[in-house]
Protein backbone atom coordinates (compact mmCIF):
# COMPACT_ATOMS: atom_id res chain seq x y z
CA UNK A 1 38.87 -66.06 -30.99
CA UNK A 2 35.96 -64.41 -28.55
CA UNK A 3 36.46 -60.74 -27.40
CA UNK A 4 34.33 -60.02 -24.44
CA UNK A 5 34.00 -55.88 -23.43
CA UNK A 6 33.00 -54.95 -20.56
CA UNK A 7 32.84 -51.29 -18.99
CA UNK A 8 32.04 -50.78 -15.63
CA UNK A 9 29.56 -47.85 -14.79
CA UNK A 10 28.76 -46.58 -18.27
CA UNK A 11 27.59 -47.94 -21.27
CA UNK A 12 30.66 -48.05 -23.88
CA UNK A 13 29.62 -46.25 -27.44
CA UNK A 14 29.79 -48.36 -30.65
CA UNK A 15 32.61 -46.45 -32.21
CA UNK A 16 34.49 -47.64 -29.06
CA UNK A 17 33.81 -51.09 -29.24
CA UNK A 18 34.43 -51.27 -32.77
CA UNK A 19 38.05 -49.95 -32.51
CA UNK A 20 39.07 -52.49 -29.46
CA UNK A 21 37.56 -55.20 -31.42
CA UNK A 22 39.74 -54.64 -34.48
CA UNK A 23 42.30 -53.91 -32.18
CA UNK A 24 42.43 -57.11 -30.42
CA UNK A 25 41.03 -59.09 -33.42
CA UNK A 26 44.71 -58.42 -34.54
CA UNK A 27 46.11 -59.89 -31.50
CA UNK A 28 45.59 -63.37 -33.61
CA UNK A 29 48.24 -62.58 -36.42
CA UNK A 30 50.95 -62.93 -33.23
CA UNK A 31 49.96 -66.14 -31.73
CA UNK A 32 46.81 -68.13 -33.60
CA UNK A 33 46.08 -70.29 -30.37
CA UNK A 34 44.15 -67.54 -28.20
CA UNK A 35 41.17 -68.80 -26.54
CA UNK A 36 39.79 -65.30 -26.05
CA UNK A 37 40.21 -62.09 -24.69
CA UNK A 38 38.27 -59.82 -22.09
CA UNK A 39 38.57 -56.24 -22.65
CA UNK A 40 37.71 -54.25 -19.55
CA UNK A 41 36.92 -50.69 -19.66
CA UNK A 42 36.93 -48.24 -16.26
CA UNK A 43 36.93 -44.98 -15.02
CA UNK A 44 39.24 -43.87 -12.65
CA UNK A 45 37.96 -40.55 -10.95
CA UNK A 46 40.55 -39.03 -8.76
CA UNK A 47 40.71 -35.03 -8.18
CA UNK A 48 39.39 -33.48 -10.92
CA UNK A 49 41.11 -36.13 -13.36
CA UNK A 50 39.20 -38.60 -15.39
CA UNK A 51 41.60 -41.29 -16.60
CA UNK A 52 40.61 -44.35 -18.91
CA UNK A 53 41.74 -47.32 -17.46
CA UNK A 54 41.76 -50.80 -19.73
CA UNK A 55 42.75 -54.07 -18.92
CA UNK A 56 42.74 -56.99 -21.33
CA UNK A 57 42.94 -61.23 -20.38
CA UNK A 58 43.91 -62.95 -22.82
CA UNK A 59 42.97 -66.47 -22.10
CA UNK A 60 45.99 -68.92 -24.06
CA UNK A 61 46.59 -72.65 -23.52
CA UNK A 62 47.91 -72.86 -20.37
CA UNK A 63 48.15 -69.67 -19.22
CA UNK A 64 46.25 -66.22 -18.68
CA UNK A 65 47.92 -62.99 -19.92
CA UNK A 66 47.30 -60.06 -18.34
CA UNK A 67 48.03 -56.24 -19.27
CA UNK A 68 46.68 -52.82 -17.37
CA UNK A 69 47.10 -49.30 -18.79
CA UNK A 70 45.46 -46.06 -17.79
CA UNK A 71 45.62 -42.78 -20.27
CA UNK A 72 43.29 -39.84 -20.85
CA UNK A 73 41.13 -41.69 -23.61
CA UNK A 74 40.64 -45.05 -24.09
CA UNK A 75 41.56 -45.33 -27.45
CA UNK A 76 45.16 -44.44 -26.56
CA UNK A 77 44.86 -46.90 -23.86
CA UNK A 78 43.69 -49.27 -26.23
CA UNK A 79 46.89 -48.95 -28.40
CA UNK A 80 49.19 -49.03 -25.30
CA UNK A 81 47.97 -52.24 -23.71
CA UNK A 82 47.87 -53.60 -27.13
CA UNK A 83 51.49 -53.33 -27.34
CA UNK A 84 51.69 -54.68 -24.19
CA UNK A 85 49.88 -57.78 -24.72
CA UNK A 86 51.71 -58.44 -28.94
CA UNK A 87 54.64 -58.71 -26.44
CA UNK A 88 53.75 -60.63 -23.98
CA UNK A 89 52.12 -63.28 -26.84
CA UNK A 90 54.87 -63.16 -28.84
CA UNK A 91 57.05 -64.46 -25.76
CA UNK A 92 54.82 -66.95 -25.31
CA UNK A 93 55.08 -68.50 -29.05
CA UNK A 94 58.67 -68.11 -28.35
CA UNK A 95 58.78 -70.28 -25.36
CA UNK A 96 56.27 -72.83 -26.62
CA UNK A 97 58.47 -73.13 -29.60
CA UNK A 98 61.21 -74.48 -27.37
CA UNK A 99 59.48 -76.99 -25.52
């Protein structure tokens, strides 16, 4: 599986890209046929209010799953989309099972 991170307007800090890359390296224990996975990191500058904003794509046979989550660091936003996206793959195994 390939992880791709991008961050949009800054230059993400190796501590950072470690922990989404063991993060999402995990994504392969739910569902072994993932293609890869683009992480993308933004800022999201409204009022006085710096949110983290990541979205992941993970590219599966088929399909493209997609999962957004915003939170005051990106680690935690990390963990939340995360989540999101064990969910979503683990739906998909389901359904591919049945067909």
């Amino acid at each position: 599986m390939n992880i791709k991170i991008h961050s949009a307007g800054f230059t993400a800090d190796q501590k950072l890209v470690g922990f989404i890359q063991d993060k999402m390296q995990k994504l392969g224990t739910f569902y072994d046929k993932i293609i890869d996975v683009d992480v993308f990191l933004k800022l999201d500058c409204h009022a006085k209010i710096r949110d983290k904003v990541v979205e992941v794509r993970t590219n599966v046979p088929g399909s493209t799953l997609f999962a957004e989550n915003t939170a005051m660091s990106f680690e935690n936003a990390t963990v939340d989309v995360f989540e999101t996206v064990k969910k979503q793959l683990s739906k998909k195994k389901e359904l591919s099972k049945g067909l």
